[in-house]
N, C-alpha and C. Protein backbone atom coordinates (compact mmCIF):
# COMPACT_ATOMS: atom_id res chain seq x y z
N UNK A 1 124.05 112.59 109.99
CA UNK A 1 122.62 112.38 110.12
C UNK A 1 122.11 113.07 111.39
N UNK A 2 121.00 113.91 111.21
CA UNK A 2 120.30 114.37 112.04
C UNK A 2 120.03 113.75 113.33
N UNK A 3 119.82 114.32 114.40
CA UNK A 3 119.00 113.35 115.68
C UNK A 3 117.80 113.41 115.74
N UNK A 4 117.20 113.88 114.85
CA UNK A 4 115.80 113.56 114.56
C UNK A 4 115.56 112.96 113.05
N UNK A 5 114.99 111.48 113.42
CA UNK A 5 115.09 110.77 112.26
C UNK A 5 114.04 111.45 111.43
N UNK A 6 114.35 111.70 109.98
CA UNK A 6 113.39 111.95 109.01
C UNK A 6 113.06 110.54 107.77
N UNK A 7 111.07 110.75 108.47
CA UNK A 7 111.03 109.60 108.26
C UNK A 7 109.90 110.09 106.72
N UNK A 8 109.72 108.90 105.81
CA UNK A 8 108.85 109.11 105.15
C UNK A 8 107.34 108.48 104.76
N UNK A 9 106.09 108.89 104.47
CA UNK A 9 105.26 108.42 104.27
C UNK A 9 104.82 107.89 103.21
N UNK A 10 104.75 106.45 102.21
CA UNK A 10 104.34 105.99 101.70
C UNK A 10 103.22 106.52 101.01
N UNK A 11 103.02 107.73 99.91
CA UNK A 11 101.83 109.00 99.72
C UNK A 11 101.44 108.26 97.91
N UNK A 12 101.39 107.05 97.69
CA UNK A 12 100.52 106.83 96.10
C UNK A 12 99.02 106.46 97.04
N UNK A 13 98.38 106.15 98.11
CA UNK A 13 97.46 105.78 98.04
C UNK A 13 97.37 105.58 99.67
N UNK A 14 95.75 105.85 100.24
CA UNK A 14 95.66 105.04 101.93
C UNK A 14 95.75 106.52 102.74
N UNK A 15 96.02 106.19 104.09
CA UNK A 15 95.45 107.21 105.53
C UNK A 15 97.08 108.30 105.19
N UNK A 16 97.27 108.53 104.42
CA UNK A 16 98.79 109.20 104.60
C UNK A 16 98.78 109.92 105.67
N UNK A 17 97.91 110.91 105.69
CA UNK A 17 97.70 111.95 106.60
C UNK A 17 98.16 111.74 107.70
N UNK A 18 97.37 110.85 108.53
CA UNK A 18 96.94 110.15 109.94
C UNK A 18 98.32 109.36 110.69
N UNK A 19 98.94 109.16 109.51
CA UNK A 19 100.08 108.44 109.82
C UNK A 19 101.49 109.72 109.59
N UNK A 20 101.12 110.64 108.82
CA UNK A 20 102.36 111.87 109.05
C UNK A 20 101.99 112.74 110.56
N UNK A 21 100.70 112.61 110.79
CA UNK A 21 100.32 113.44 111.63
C UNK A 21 101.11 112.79 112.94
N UNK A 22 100.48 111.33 113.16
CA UNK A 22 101.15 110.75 114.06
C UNK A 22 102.77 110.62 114.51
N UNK A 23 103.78 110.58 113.36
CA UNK A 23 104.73 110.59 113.30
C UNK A 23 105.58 111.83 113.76
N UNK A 24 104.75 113.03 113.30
CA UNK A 24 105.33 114.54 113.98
C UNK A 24 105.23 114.68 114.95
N UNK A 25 104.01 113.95 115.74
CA UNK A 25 103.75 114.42 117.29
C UNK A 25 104.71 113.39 118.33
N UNK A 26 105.73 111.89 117.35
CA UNK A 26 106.55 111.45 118.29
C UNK A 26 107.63 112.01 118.11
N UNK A 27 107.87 112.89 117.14
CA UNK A 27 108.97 113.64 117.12
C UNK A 27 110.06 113.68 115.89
N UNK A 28 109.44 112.90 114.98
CA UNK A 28 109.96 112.97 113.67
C UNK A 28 109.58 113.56 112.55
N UNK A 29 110.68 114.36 112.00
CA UNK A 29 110.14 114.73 110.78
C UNK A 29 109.68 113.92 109.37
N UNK A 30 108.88 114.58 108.90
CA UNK A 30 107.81 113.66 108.14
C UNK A 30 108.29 114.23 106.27
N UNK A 31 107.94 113.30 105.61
CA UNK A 31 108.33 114.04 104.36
C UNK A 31 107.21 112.31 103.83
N UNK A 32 106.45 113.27 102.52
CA UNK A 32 105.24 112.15 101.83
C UNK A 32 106.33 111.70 100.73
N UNK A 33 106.25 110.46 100.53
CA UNK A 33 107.23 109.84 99.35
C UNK A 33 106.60 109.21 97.91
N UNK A 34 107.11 109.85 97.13
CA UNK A 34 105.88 109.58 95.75
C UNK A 34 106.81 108.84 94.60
N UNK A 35 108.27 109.40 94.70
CA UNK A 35 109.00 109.13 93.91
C UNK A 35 110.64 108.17 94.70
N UNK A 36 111.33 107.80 93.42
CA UNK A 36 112.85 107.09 94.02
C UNK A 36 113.57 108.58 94.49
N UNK A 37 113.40 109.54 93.88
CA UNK A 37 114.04 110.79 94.67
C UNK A 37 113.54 110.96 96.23
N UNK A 38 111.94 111.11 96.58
CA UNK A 38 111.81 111.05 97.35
C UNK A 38 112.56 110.23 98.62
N UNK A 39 112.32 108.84 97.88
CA UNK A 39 112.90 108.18 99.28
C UNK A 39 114.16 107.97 99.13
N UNK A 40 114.58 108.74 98.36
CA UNK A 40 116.38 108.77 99.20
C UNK A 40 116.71 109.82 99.92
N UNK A 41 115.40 110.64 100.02
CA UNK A 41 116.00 111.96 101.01
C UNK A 41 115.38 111.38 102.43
N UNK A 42 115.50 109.85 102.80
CA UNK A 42 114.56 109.74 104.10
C UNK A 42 115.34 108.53 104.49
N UNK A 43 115.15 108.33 105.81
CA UNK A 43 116.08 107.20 106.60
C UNK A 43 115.13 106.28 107.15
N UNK A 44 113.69 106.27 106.66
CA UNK A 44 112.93 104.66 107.14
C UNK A 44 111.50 105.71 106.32
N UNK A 45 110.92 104.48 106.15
CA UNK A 45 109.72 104.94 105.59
C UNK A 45 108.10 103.60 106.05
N UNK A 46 106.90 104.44 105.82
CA UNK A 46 105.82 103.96 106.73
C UNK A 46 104.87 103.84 105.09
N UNK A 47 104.24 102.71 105.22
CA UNK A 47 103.50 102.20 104.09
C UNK A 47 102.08 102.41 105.00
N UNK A 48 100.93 103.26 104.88
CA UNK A 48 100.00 103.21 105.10
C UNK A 48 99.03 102.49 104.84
N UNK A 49 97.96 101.90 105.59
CA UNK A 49 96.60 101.60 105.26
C UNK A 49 96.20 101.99 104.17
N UNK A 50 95.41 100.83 103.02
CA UNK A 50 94.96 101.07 101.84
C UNK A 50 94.17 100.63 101.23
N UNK A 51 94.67 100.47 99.63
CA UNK A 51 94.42 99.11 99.19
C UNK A 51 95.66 98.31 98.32
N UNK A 52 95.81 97.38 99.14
CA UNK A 52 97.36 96.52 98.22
C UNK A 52 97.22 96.87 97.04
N UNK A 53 96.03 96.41 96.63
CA UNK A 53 96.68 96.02 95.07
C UNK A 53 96.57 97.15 94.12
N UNK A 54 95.82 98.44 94.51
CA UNK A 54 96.17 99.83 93.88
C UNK A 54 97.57 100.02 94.52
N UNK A 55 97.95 100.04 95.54
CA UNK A 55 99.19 100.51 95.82
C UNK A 55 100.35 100.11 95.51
N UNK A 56 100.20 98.68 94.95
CA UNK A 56 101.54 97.60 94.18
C UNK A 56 101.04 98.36 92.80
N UNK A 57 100.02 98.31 92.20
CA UNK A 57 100.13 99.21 90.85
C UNK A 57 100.30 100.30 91.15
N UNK A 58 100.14 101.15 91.60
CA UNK A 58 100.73 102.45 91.70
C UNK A 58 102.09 102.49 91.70
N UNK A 59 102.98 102.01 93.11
CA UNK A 59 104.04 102.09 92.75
C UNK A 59 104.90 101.29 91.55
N UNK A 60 104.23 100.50 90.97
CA UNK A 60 104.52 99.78 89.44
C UNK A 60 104.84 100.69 88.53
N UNK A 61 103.31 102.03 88.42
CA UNK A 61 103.41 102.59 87.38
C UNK A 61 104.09 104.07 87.30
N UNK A 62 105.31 104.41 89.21
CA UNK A 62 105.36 104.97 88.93
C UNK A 62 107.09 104.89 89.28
N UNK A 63 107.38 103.43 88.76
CA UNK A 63 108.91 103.18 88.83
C UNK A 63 109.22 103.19 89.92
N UNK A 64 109.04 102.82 91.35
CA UNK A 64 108.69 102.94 92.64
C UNK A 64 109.28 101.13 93.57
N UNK A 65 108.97 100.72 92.73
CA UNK A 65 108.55 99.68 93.38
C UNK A 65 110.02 98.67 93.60
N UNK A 66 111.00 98.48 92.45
CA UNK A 66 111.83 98.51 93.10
C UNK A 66 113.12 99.30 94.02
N UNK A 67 113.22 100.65 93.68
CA UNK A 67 113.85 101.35 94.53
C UNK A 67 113.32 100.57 95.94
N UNK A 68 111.81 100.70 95.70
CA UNK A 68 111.42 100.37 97.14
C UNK A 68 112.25 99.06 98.15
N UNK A 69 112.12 97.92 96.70
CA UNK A 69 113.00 96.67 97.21
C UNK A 69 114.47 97.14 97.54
N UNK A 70 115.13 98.03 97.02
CA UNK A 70 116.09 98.11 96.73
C UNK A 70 116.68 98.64 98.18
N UNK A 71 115.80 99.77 98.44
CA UNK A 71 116.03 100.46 100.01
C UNK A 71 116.08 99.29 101.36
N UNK A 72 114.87 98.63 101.23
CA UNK A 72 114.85 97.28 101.97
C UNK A 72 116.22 96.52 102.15
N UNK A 73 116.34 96.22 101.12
CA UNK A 73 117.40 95.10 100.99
C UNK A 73 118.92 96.35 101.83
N UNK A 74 118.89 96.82 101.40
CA UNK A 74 119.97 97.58 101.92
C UNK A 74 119.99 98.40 103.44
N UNK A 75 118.62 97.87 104.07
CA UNK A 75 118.15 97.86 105.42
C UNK A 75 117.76 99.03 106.22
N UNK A 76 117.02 99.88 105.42
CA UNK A 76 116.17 100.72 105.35
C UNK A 76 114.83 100.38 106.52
N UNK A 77 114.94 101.04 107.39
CA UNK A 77 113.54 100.51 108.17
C UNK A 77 112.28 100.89 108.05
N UNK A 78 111.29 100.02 107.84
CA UNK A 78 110.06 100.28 106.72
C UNK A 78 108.79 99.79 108.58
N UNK A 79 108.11 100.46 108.22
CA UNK A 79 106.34 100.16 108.57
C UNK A 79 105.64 99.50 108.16
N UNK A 80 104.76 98.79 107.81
CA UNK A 80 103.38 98.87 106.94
C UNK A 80 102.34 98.52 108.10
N UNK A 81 101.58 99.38 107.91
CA UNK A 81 100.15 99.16 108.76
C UNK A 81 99.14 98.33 107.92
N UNK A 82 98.16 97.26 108.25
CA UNK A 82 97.43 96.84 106.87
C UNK A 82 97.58 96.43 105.55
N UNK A 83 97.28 97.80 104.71
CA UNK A 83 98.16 97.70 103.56
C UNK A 83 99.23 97.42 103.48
N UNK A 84 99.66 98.07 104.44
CA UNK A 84 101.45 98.02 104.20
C UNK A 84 102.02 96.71 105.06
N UNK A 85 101.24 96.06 105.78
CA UNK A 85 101.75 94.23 106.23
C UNK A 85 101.69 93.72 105.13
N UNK A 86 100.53 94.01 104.20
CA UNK A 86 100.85 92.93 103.08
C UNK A 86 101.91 93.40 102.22
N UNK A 87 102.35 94.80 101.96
CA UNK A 87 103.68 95.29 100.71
C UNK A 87 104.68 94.50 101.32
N UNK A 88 104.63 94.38 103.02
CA UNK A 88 105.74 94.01 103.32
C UNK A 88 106.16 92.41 103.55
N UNK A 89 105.01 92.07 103.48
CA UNK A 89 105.14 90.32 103.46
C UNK A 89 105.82 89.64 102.07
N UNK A 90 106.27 88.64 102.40
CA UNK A 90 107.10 88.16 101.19
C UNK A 90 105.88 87.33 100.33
N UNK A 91 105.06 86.46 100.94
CA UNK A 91 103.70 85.94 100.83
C UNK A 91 102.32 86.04 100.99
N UNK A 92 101.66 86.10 100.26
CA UNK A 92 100.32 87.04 100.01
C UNK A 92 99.17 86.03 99.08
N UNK A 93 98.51 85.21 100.29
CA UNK A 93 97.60 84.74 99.79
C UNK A 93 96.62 85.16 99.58
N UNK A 94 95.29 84.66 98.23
CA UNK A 94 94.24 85.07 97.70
C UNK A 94 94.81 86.74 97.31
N UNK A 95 95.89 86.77 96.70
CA UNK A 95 96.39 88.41 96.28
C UNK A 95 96.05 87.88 94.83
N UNK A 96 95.41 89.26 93.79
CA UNK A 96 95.60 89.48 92.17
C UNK A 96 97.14 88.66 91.71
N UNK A 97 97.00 87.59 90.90
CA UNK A 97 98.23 86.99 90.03
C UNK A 97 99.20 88.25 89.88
N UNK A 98 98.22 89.41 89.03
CA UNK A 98 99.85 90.60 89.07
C UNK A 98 100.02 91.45 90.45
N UNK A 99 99.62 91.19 91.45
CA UNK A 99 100.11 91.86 92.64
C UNK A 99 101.33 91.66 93.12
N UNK A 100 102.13 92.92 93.52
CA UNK A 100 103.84 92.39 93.96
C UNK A 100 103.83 92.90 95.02
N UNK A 101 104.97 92.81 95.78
CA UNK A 101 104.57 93.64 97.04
C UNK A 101 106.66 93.80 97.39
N UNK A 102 107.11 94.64 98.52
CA UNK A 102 108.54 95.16 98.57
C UNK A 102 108.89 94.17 99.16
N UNK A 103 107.82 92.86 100.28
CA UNK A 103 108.42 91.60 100.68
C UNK A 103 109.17 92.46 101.82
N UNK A 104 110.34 91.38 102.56
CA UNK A 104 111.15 91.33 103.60
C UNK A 104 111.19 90.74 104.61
N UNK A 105 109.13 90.75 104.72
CA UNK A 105 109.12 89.55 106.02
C UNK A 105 108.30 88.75 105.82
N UNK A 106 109.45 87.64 106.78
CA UNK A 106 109.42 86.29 106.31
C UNK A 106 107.72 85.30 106.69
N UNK A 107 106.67 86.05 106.75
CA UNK A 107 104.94 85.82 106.76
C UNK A 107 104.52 85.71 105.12
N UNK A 108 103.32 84.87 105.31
CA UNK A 108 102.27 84.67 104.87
C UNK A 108 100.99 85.10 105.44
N UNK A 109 100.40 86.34 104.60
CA UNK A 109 99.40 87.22 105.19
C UNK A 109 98.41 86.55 104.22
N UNK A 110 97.18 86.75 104.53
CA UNK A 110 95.88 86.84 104.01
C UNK A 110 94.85 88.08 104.10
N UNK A 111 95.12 88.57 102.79
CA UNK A 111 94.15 89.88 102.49
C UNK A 111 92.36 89.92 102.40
N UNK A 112 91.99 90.79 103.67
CA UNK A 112 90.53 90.87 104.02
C UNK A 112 90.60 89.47 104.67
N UNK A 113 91.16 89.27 105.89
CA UNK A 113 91.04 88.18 106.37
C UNK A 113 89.97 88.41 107.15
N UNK A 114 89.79 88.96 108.31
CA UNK A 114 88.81 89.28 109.07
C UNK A 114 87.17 89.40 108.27
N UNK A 115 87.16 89.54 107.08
CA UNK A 115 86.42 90.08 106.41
C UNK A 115 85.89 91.23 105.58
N UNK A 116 85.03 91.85 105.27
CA UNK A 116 84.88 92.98 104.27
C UNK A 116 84.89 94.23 105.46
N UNK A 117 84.74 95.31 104.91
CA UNK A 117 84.63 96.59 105.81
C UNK A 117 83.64 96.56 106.37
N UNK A 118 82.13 95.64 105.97
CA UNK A 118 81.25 95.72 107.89
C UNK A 118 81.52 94.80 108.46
N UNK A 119 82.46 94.29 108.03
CA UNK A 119 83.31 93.11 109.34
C UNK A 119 84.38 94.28 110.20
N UNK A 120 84.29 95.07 110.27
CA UNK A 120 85.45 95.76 110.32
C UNK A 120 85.04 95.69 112.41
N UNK A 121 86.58 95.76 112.91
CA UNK A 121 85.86 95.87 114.72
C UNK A 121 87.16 95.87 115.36
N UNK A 122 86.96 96.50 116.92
CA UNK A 122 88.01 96.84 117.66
C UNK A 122 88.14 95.90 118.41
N UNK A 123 89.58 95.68 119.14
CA UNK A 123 89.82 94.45 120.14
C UNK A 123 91.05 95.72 120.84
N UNK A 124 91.52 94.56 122.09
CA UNK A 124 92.47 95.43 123.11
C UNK A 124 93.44 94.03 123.00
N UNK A 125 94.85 94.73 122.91
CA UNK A 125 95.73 93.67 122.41
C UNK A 125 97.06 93.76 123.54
N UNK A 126 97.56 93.42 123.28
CA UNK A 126 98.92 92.83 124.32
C UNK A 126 99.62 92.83 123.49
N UNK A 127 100.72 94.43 123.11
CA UNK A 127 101.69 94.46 122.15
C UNK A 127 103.37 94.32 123.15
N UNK A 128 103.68 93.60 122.35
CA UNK A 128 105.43 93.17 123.30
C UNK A 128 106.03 94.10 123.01
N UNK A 129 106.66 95.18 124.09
CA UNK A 129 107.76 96.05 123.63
C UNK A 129 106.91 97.28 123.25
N UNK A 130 105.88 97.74 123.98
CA UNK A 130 105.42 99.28 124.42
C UNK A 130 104.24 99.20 125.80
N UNK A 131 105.35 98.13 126.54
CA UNK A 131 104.64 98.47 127.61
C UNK A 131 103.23 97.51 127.89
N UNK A 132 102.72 97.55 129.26
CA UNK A 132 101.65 96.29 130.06
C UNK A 132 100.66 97.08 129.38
N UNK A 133 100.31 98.06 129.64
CA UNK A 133 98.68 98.54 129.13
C UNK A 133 98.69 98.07 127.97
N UNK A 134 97.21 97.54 127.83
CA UNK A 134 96.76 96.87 126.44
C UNK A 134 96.34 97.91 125.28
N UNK A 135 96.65 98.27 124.09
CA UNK A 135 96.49 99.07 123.15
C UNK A 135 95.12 98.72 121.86
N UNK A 136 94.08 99.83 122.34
CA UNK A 136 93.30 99.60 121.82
C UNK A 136 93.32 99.77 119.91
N UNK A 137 92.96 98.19 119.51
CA UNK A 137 93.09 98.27 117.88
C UNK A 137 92.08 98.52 117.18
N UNK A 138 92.24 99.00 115.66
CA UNK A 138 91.45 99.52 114.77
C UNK A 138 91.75 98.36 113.85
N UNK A 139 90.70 97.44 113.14
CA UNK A 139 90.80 96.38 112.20
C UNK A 139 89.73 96.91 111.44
N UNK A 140 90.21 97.12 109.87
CA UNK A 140 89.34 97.11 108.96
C UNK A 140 89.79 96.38 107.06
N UNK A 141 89.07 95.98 107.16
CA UNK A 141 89.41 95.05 105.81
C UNK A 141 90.90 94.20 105.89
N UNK A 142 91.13 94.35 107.28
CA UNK A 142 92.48 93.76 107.67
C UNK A 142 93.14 92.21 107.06
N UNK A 143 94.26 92.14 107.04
CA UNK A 143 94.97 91.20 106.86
C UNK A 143 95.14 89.96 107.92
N UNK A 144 95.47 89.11 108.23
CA UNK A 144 96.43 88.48 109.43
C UNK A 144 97.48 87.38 108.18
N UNK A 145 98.06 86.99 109.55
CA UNK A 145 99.66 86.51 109.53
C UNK A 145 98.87 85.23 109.56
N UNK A 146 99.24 84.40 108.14
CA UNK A 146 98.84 82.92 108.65
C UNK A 146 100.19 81.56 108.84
N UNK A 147 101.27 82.52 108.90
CA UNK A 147 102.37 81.62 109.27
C UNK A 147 103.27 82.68 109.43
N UNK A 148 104.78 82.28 110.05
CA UNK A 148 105.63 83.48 110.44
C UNK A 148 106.81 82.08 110.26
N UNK A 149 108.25 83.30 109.55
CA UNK A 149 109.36 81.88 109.39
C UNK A 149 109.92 82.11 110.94
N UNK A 150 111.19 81.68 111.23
CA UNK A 150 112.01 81.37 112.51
C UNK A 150 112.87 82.42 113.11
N UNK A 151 112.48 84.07 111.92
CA UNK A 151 113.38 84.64 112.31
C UNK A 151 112.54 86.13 112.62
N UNK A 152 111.16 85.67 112.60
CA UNK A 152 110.19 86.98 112.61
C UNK A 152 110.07 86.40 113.81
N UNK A 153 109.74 87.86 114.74
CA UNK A 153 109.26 88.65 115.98
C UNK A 153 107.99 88.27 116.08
N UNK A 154 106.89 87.27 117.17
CA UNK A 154 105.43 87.81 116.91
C UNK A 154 105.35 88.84 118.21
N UNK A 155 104.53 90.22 117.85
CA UNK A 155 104.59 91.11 118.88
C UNK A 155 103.08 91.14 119.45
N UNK A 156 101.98 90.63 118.92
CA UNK A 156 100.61 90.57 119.39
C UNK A 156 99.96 89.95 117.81
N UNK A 157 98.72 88.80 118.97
CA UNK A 157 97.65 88.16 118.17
C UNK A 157 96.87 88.36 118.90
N UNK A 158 95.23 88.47 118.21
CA UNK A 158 93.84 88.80 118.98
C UNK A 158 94.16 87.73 119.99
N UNK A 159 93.11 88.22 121.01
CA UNK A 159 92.77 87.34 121.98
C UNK A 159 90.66 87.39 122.27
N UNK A 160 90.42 88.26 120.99
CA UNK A 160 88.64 88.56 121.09
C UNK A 160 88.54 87.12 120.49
N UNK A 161 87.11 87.20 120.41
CA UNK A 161 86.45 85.77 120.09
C UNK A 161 86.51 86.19 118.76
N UNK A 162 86.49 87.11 118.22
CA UNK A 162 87.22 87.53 116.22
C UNK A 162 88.65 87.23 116.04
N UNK A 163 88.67 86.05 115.35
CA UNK A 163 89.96 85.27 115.11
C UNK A 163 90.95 85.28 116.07
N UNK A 164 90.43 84.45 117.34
CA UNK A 164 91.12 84.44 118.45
C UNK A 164 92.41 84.16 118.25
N UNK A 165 93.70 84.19 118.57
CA UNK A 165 94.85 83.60 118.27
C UNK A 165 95.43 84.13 116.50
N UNK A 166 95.08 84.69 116.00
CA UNK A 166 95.60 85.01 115.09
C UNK A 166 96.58 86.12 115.17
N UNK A 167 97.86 85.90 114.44
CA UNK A 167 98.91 86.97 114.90
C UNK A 167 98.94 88.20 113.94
N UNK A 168 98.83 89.24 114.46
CA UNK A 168 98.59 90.82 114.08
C UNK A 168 99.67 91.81 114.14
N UNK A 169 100.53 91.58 114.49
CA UNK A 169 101.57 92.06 114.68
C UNK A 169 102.91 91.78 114.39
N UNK A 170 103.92 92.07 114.05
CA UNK A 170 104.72 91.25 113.45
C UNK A 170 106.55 92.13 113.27
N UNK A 171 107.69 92.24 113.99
CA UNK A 171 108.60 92.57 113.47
C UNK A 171 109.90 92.06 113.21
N UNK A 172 110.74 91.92 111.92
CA UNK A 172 111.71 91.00 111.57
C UNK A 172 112.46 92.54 111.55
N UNK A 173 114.03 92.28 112.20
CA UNK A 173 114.64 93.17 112.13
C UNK A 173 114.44 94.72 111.84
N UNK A 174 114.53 95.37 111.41
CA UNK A 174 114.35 96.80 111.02
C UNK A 174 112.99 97.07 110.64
N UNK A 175 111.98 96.09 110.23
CA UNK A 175 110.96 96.22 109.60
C UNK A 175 109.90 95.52 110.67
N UNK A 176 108.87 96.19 110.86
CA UNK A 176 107.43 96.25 111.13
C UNK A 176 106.12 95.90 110.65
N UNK A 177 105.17 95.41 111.16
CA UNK A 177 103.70 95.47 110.40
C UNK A 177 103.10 95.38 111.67
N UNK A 178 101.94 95.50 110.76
CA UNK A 178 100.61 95.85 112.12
C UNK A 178 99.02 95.22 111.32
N UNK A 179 98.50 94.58 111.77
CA UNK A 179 97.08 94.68 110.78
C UNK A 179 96.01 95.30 111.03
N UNK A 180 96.74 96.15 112.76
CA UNK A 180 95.38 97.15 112.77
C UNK A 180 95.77 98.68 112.31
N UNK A 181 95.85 99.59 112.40
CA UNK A 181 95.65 100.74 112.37
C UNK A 181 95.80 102.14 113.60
N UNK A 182 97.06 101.72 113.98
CA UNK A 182 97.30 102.51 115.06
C UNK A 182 97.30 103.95 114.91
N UNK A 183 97.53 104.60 113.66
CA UNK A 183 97.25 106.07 113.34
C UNK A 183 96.11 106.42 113.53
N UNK A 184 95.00 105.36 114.07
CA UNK A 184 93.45 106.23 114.16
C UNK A 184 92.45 106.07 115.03
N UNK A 185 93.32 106.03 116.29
CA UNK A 185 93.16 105.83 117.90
C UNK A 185 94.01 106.78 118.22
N UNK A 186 95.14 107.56 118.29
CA UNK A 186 95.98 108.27 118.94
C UNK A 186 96.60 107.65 120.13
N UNK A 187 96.67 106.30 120.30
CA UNK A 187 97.72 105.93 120.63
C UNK A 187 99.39 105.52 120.29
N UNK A 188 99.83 106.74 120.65
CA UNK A 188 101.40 106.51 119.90
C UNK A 188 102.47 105.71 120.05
N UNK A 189 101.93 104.66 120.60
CA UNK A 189 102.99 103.36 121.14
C UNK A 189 103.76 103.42 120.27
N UNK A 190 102.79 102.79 118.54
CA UNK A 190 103.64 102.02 118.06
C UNK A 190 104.38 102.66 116.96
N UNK A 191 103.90 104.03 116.84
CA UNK A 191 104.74 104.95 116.05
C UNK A 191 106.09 105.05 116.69
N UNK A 192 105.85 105.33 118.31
CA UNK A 192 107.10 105.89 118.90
C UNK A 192 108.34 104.53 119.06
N UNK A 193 107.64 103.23 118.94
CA UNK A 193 108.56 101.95 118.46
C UNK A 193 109.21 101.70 117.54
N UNK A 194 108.44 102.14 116.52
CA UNK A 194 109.00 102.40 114.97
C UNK A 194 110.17 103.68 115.01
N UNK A 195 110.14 104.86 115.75
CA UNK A 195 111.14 105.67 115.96
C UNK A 195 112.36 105.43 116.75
N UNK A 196 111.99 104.49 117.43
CA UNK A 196 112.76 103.81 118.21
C UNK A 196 113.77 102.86 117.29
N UNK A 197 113.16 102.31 116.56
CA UNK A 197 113.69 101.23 115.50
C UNK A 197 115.28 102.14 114.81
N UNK A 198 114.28 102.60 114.09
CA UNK A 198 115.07 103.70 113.53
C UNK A 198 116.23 104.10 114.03
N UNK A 199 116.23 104.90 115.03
CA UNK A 199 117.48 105.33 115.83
C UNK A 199 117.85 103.81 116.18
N UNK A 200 117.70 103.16 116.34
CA UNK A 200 118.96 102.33 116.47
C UNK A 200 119.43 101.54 115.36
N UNK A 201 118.85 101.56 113.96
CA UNK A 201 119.44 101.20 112.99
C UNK A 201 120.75 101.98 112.33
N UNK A 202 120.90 102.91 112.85
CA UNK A 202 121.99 104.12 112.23
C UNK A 202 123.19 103.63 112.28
């Protein structure tokens, strides 16, 4: 295996772009993942900002969805920003009856928690593990964490008067979430954490 992790982008739906872009400039190579071929040519992969429940049907309809579990379980280190906190939550309240998601961590999210997209708004957060400066967030149609089990990480919850105390951040072993949107600020904390992850899962 390479010393530069090649990572992949989650490409049926959401910011793909923003999030490959980000990923090249911490130093990983990027490859968009559409298919189970795809992601076996990649050693962690990043679920972008979206919409869940096109993106659980998408990868439904395009045989996707368990490879996806499948990579997980076999400890594959995954992202999800937004969209991708909820693919990655095992629990997903007020979600569509047929919505599935790849699961792994051990939360209960709530989709459009904050509210609709003109609820959408920035806060400055206190993320554990990239450092004292506070990292300015992007929340839109966002999720939060309305419980976490005994073995998940909390890495930052607001502290604005918009759902003060609610936890936004979240990592259980190899795997990540975020409910804001760090690909669209250009702050590369938490990409370069997630690369970090990576290399030490090998």
């Amino acid at each position: 295996m390479t010393a530069t992790p090649r990572i992949g982008v989650l490409a049926l739906q959401g910011d793909v772009r923003e999030h490959a872009l980000a990923l090249a400039e911490v130093g990983a190579e990027v490859a968009r993942v559409r298919s189970a071929a795809d992601l076996g040519s990649v050693e962690a992969l990043v679920i972008p900002g979206g919409e869940s429940t096109t993106m659980s049907k998408l990868a439904l309809s395009n045989d996707l969805m368990e490879p996806l579990r499948e990579a997980r379980r076999a400890g594959m280190p995954m992202y999800g920003s937004c969209a991708g906190m909820i693919m990655l939550a095992d629990r997903v309240t007020d979600a569509r009856p047929d919505q599935e998601t790849i699961g792994g961590i051990d939360i209960t999210v709530r989709r459009n928690a904050f509210g609709r997209q003109v609820d959408s708004f920035e806060s400055d957060l206190i993320v554990a593990g990239i450092g004292a400066d506070p990292l300015h967030a992007v929340f839109i149609r966002a999720p939060w964490v309305e419980s976490a089990g005994p073995e998940v990480e909390v890495l930052a919850s607001v502290v604005s008067e918009v759902g003060a105390g609610t936890i936004v951040a979240v990592r259980q072993g190899p795997l990540l979430a975020t409910s804001f949107h760090p690909e669209l600020t250009g702050d590369l904390r938490i990409h370069r954490m997630f690369v970090e992850i990576v290399r030490h899962s090998r």
